[in-house]
PDB file of N, CA and C in Angstrom:
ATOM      1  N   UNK A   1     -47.736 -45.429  17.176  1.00  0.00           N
ATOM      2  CA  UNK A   1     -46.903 -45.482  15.994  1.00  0.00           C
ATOM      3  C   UNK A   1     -45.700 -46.372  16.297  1.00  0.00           C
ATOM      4  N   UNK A   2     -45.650 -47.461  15.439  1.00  0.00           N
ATOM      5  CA  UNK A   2     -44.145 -48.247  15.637  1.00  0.00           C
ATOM      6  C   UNK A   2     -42.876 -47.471  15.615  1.00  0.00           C
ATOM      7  N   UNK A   3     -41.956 -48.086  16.374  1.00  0.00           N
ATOM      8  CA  UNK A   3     -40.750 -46.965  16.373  1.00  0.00           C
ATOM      9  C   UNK A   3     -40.266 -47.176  15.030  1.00  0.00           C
ATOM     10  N   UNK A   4     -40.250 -48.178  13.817  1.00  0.00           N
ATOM     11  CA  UNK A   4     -39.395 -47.949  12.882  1.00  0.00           C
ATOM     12  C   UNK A   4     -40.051 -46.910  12.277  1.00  0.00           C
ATOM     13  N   UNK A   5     -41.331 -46.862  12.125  1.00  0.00           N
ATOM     14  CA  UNK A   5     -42.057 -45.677  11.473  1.00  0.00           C
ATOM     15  C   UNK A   5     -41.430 -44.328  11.872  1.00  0.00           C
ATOM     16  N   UNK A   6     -41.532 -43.857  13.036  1.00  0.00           N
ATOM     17  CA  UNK A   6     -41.368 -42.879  14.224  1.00  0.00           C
ATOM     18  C   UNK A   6     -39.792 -42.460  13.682  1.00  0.00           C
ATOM     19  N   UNK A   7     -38.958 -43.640  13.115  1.00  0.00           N
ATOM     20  CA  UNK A   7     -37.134 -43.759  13.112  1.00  0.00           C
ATOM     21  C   UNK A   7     -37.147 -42.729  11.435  1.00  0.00           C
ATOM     22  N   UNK A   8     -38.236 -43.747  10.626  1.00  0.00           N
ATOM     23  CA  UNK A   8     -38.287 -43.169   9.217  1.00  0.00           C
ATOM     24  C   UNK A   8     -38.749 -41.694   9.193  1.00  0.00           C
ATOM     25  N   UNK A   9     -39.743 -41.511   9.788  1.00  0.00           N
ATOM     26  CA  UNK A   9     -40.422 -39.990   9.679  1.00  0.00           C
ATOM     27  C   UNK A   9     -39.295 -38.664   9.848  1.00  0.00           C
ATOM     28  N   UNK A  10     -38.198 -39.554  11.445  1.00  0.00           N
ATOM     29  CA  UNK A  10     -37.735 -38.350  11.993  1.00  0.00           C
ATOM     30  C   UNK A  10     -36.252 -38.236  10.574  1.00  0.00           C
ATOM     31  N   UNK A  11     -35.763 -39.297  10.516  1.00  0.00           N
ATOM     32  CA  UNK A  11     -35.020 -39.265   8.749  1.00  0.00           C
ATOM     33  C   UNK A  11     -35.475 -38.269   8.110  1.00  0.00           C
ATOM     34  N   UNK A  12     -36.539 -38.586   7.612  1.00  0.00           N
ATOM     35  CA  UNK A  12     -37.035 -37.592   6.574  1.00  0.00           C
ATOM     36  C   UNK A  12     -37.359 -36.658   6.898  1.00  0.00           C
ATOM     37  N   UNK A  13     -37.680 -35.974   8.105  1.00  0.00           N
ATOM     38  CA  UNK A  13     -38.286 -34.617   8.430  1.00  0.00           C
ATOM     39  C   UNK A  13     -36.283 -33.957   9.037  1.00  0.00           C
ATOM     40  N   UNK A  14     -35.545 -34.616   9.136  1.00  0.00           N
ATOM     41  CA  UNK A  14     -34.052 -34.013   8.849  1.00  0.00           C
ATOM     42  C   UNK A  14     -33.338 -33.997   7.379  1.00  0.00           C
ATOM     43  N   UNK A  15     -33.980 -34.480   7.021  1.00  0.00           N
ATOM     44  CA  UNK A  15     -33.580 -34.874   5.844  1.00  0.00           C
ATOM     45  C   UNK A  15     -33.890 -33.633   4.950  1.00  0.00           C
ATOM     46  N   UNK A  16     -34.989 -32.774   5.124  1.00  0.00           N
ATOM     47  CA  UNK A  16     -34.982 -31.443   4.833  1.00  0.00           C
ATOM     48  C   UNK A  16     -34.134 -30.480   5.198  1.00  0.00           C
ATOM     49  N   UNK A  17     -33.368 -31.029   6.256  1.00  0.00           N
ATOM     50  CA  UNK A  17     -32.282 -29.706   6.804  1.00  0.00           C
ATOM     51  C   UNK A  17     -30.801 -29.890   6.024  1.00  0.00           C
ATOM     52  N   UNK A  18     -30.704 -31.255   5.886  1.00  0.00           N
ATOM     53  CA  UNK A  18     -29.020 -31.971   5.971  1.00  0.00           C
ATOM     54  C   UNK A  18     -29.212 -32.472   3.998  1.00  0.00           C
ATOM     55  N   UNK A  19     -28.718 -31.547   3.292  1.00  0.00           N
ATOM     56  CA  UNK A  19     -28.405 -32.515   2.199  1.00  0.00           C
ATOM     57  C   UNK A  19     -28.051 -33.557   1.774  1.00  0.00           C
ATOM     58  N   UNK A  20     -26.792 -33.414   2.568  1.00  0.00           N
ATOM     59  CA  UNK A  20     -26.415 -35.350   2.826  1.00  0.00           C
ATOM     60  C   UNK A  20     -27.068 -36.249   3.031  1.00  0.00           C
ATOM     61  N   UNK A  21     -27.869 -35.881   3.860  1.00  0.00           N
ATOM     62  CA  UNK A  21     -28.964 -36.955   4.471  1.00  0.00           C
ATOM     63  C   UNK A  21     -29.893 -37.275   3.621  1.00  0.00           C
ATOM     64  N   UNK A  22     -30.582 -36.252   2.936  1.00  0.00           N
ATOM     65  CA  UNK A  22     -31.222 -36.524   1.815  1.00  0.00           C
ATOM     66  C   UNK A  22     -30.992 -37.157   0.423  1.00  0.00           C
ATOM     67  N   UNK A  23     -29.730 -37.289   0.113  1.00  0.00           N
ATOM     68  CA  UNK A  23     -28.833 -37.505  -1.256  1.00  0.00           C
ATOM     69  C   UNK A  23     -28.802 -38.992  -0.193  1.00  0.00           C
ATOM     70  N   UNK A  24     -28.203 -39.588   0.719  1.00  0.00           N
ATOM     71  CA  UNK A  24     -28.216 -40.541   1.179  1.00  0.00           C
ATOM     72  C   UNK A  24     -29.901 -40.990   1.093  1.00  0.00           C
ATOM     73  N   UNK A  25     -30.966 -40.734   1.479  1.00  0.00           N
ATOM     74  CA  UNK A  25     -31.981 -41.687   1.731  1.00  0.00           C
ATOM     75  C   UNK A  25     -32.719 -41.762   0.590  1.00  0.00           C
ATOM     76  N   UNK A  26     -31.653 -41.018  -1.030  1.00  0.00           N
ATOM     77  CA  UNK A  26     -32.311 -41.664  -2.468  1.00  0.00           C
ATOM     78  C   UNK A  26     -31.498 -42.985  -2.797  1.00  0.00           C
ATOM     79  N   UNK A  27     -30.514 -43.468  -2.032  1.00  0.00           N
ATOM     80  CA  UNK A  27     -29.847 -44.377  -2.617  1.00  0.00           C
ATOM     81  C   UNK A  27     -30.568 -45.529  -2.226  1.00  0.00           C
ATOM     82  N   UNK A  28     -30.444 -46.667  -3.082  1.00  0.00           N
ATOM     83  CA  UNK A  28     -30.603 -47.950  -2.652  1.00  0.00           C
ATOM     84  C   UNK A  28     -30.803 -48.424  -1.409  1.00  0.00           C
ATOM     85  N   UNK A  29     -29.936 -48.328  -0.282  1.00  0.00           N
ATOM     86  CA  UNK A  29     -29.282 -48.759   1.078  1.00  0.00           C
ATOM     87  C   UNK A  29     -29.394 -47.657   1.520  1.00  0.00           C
ATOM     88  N   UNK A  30     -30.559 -47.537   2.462  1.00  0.00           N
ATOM     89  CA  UNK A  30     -30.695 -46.502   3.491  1.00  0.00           C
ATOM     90  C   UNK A  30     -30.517 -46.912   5.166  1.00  0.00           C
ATOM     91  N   UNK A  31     -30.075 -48.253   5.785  1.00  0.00           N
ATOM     92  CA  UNK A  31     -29.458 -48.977   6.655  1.00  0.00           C
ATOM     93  C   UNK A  31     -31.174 -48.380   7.526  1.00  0.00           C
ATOM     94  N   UNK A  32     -32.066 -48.371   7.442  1.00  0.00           N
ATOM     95  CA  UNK A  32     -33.392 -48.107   8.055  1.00  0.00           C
ATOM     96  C   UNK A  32     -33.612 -49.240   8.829  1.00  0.00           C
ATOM     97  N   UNK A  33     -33.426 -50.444   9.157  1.00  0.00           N
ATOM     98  CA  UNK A  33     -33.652 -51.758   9.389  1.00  0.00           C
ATOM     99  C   UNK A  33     -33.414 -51.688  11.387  1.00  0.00           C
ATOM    100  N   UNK A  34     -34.466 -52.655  11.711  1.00  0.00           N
ATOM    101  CA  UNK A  34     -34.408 -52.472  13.073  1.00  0.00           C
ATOM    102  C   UNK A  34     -32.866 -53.145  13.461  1.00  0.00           C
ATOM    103  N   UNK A  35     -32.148 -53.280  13.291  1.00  0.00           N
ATOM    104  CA  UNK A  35     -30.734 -53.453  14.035  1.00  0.00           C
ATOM    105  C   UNK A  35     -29.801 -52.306  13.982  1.00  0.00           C
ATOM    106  N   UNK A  36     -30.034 -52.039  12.143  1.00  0.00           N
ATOM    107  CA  UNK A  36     -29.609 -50.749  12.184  1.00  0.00           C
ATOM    108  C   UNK A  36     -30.410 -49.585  12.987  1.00  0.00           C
ATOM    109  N   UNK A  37     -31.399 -49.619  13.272  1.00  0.00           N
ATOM    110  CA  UNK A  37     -31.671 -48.414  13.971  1.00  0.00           C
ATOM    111  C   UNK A  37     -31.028 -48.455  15.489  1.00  0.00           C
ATOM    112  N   UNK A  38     -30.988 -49.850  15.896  1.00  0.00           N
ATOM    113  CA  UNK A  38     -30.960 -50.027  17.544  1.00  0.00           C
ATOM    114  C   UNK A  38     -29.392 -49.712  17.696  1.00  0.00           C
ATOM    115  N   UNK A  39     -28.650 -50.079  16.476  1.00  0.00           N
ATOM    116  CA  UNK A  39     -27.283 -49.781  16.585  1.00  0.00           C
ATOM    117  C   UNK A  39     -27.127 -48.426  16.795  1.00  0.00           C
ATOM    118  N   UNK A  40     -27.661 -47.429  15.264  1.00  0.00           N
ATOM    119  CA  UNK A  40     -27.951 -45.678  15.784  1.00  0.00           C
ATOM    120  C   UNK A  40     -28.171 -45.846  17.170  1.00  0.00           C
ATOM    121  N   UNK A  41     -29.061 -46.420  17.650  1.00  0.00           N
ATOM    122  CA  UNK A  41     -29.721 -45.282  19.052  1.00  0.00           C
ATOM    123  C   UNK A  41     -28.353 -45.772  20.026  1.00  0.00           C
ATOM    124  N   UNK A  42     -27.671 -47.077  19.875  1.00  0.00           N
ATOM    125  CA  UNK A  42     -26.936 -47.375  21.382  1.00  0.00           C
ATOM    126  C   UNK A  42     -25.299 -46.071  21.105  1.00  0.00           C
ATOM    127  N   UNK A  43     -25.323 -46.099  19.582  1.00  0.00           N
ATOM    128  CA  UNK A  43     -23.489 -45.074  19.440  1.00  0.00           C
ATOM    129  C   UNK A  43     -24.121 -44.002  19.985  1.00  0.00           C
ATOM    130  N   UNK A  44     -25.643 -42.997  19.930  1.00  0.00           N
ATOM    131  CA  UNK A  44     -26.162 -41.881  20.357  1.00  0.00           C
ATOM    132  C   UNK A  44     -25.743 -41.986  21.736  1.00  0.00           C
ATOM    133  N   UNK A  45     -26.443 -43.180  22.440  1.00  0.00           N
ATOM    134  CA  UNK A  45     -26.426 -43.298  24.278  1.00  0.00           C
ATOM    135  C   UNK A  45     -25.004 -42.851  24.183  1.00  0.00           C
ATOM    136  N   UNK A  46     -24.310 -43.661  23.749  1.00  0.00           N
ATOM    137  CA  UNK A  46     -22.573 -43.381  24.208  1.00  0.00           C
ATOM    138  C   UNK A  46     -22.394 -42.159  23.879  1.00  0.00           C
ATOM    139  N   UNK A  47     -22.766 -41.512  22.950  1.00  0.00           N
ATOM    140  CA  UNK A  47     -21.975 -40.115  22.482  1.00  0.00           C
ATOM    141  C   UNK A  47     -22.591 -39.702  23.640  1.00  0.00           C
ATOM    142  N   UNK A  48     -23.723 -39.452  24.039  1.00  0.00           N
ATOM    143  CA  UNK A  48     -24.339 -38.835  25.217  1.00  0.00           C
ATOM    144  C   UNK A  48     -23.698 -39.139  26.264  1.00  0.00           C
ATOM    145  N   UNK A  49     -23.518 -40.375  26.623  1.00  0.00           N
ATOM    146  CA  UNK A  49     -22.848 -40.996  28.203  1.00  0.00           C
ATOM    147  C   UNK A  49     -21.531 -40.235  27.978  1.00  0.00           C
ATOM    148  N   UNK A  50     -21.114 -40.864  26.917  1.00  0.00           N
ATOM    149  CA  UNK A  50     -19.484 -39.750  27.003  1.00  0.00           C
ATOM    150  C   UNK A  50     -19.554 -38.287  27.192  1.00  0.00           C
ATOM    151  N   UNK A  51     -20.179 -37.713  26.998  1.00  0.00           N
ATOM    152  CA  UNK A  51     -20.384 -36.143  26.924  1.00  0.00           C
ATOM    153  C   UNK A  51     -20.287 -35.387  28.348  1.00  0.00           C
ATOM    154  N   UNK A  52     -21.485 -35.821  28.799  1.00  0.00           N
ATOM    155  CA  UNK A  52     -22.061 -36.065  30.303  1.00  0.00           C
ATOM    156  C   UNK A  52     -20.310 -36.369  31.275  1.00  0.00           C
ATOM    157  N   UNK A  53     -19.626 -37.829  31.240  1.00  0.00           N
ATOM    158  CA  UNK A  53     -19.087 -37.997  32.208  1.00  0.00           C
ATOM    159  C   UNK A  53     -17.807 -36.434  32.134  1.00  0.00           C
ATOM    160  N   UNK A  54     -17.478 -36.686  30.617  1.00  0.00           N
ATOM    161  CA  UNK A  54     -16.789 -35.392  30.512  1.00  0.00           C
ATOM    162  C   UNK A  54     -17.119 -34.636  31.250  1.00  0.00           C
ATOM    163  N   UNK A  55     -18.193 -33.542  30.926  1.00  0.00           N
ATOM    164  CA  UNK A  55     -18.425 -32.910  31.855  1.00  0.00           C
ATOM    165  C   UNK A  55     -18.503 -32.683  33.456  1.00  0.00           C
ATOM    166  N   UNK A  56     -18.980 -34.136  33.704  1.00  0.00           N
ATOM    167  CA  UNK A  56     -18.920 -33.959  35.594  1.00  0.00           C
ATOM    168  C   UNK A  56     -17.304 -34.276  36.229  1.00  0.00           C
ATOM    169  N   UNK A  57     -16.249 -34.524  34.645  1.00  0.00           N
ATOM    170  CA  UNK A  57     -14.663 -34.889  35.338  1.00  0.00           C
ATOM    171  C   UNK A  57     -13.936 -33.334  34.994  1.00  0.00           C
ATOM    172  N   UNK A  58     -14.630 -32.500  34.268  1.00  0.00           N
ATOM    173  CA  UNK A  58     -14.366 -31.461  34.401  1.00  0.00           C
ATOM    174  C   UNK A  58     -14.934 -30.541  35.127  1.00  0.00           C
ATOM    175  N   UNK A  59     -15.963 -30.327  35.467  1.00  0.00           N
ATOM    176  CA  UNK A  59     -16.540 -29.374  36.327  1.00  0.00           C
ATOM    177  C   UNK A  59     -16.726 -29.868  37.904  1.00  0.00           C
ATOM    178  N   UNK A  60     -16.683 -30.991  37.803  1.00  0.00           N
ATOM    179  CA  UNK A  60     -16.815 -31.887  39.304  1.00  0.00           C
ATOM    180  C   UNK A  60     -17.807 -31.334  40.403  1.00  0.00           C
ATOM    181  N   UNK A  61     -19.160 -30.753  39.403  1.00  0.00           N
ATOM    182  CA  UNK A  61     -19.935 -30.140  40.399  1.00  0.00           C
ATOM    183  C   UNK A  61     -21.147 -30.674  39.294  1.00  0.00           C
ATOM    184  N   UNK A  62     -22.295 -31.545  40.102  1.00  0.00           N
ATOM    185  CA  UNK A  62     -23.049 -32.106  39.293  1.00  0.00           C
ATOM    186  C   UNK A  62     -23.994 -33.153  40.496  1.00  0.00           C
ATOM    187  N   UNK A  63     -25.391 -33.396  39.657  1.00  0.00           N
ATOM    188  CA  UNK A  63     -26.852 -33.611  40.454  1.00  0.00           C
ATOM    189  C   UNK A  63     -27.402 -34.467  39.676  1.00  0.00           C
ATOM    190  N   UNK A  64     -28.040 -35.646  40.515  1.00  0.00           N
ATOM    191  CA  UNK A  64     -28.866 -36.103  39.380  1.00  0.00           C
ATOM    192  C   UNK A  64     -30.214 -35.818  40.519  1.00  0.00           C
ATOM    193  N   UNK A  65     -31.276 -35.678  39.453  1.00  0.00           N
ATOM    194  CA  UNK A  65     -32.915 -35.664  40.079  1.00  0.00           C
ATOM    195  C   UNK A  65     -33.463 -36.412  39.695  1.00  0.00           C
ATOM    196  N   UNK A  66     -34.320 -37.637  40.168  1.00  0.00           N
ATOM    197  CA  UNK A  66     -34.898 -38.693  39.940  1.00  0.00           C
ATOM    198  C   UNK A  66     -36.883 -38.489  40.842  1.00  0.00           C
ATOM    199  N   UNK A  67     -37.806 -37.786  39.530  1.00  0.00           N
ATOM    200  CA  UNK A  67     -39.229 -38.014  39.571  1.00  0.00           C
ATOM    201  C   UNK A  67     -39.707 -39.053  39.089  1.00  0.00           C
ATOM    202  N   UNK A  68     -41.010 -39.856  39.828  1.00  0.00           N
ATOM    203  CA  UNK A  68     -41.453 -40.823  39.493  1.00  0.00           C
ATOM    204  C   UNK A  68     -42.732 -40.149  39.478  1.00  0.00           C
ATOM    205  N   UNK A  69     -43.789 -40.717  38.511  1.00  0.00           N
ATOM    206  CA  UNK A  69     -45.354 -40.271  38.948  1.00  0.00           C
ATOM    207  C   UNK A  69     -45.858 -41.560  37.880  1.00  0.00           C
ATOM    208  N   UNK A  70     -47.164 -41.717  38.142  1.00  0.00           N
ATOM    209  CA  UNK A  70     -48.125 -42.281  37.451  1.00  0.00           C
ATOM    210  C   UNK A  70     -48.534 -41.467  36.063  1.00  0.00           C
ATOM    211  N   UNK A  71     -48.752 -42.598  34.844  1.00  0.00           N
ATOM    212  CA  UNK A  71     -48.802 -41.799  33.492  1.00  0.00           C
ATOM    213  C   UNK A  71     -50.656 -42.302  34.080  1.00  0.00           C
ATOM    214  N   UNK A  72     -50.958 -42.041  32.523  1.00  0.00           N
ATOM    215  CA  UNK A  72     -52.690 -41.661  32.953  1.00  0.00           C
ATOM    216  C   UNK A  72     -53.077 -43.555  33.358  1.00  0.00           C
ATOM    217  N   UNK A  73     -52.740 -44.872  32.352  1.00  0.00           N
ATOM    218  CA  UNK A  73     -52.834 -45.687  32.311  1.00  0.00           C
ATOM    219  C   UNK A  73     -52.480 -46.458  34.057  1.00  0.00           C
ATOM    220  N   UNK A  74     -51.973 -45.020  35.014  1.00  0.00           N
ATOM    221  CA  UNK A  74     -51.413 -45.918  35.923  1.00  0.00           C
ATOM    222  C   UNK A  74     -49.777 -46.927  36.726  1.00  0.00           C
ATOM    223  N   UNK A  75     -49.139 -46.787  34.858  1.00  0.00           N
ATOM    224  CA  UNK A  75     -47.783 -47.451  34.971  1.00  0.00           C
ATOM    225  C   UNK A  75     -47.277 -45.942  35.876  1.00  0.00           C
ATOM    226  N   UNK A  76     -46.432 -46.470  36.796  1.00  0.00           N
ATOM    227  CA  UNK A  76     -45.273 -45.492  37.088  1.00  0.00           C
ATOM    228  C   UNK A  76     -44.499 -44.900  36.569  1.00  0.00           C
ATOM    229  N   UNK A  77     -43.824 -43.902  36.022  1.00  0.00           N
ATOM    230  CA  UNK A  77     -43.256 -43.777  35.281  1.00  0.00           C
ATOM    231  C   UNK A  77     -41.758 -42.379  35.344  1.00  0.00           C
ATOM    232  N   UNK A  78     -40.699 -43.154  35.511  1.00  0.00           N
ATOM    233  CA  UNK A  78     -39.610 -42.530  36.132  1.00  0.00           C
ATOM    234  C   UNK A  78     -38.785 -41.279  34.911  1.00  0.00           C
ATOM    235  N   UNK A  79     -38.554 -40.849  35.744  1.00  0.00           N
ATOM    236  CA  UNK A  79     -37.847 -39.249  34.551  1.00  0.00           C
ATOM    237  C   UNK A  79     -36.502 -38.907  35.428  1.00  0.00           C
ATOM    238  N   UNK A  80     -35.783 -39.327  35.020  1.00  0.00           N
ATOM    239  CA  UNK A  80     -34.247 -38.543  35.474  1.00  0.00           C
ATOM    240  C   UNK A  80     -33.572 -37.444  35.085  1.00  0.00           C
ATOM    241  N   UNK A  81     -32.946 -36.351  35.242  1.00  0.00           N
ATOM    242  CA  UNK A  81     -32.447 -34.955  35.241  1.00  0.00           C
ATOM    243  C   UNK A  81     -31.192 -34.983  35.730  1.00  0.00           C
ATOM    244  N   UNK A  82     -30.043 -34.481  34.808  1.00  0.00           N
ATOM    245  CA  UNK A  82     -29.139 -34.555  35.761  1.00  0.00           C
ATOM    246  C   UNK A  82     -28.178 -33.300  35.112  1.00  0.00           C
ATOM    247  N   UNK A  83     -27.959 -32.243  36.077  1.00  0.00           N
ATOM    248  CA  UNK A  83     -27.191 -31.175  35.966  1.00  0.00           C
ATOM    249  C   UNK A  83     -25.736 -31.056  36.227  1.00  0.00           C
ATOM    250  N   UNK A  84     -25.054 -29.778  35.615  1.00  0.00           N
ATOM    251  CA  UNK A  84     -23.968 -29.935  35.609  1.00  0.00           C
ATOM    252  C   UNK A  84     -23.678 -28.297  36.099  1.00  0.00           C
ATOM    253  N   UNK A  85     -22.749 -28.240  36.749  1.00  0.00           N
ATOM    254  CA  UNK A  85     -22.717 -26.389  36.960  1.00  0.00           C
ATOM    255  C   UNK A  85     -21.113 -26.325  36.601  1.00  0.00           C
ATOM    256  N   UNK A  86     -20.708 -25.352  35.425  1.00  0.00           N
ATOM    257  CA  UNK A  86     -19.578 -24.371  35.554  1.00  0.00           C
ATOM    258  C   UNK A  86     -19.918 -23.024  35.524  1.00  0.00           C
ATOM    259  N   UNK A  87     -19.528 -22.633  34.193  1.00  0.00           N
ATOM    260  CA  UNK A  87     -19.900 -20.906  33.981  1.00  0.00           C
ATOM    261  C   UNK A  87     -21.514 -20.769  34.324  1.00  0.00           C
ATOM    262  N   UNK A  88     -22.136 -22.397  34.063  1.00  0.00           N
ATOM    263  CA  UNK A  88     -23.636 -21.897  33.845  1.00  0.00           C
ATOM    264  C   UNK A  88     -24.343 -23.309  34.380  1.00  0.00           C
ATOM    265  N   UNK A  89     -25.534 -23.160  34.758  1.00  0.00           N
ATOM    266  CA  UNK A  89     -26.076 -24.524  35.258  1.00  0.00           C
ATOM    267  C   UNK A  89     -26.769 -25.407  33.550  1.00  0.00           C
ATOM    268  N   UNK A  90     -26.535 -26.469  33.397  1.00  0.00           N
ATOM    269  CA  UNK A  90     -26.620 -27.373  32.206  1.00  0.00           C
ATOM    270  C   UNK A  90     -27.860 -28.105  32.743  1.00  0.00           C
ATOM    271  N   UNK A  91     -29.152 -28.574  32.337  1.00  0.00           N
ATOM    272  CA  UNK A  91     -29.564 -29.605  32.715  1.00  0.00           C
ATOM    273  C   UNK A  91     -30.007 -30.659  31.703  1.00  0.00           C
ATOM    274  N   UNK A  92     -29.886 -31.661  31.681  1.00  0.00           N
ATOM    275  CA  UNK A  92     -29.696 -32.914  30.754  1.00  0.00           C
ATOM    276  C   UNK A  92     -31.132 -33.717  30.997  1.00  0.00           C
ATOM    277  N   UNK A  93     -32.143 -33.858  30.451  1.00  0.00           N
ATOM    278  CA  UNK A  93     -33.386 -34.344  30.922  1.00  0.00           C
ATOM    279  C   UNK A  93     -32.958 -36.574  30.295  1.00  0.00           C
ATOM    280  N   UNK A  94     -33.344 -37.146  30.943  1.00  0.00           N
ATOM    281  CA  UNK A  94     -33.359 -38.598  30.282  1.00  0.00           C
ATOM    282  C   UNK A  94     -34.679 -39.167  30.548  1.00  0.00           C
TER     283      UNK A  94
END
């Protein structure tokens, strides 16, 4: 499935939760367009990257885990984890 498809579906299958969202994707200009999406996904990374460093400048106790394995096709394929411990252990999958 192409990701703009994959971008539209997951819209609309929130779009049942969030009124807004829905009253937004009857208008004209629904910003769906691959720049606009790539723009969404890079402010997400940051809200995420920001979140994350927060956390390890406040708790200053934190791991990253780095698995690699073969998918079925053969490519390698890397998975990073990276935890955070205060009151409670956090783990953040990427």
């Amino acid at each position: 499935m192409k990701a703009g498809l994959v971008f539209s579906f997951l819209l609309s299958w929130k779009a049942s939760d969030v009124p807004q969202l829905a009253q937004h994707l009857t208008e004209k200009i629904h910003y769906t367009s691959p720049s606009s999406q790539n723009e969404i996904i890079e402010l997400d990374g940051r809200g995420v990257e920001g979140t994350l460093v927060s956390k390890v400048q406040n708790n200053g106790v934190w791991s990253l885990i780095a698995d690699e394995t073969s998918d079925i096709s053969h490519h390698e394929q890397l998975s990073l984890s990276f935890q955070t411990v205060s009151q409670e252990l956090e783990e953040h999958f990427f």
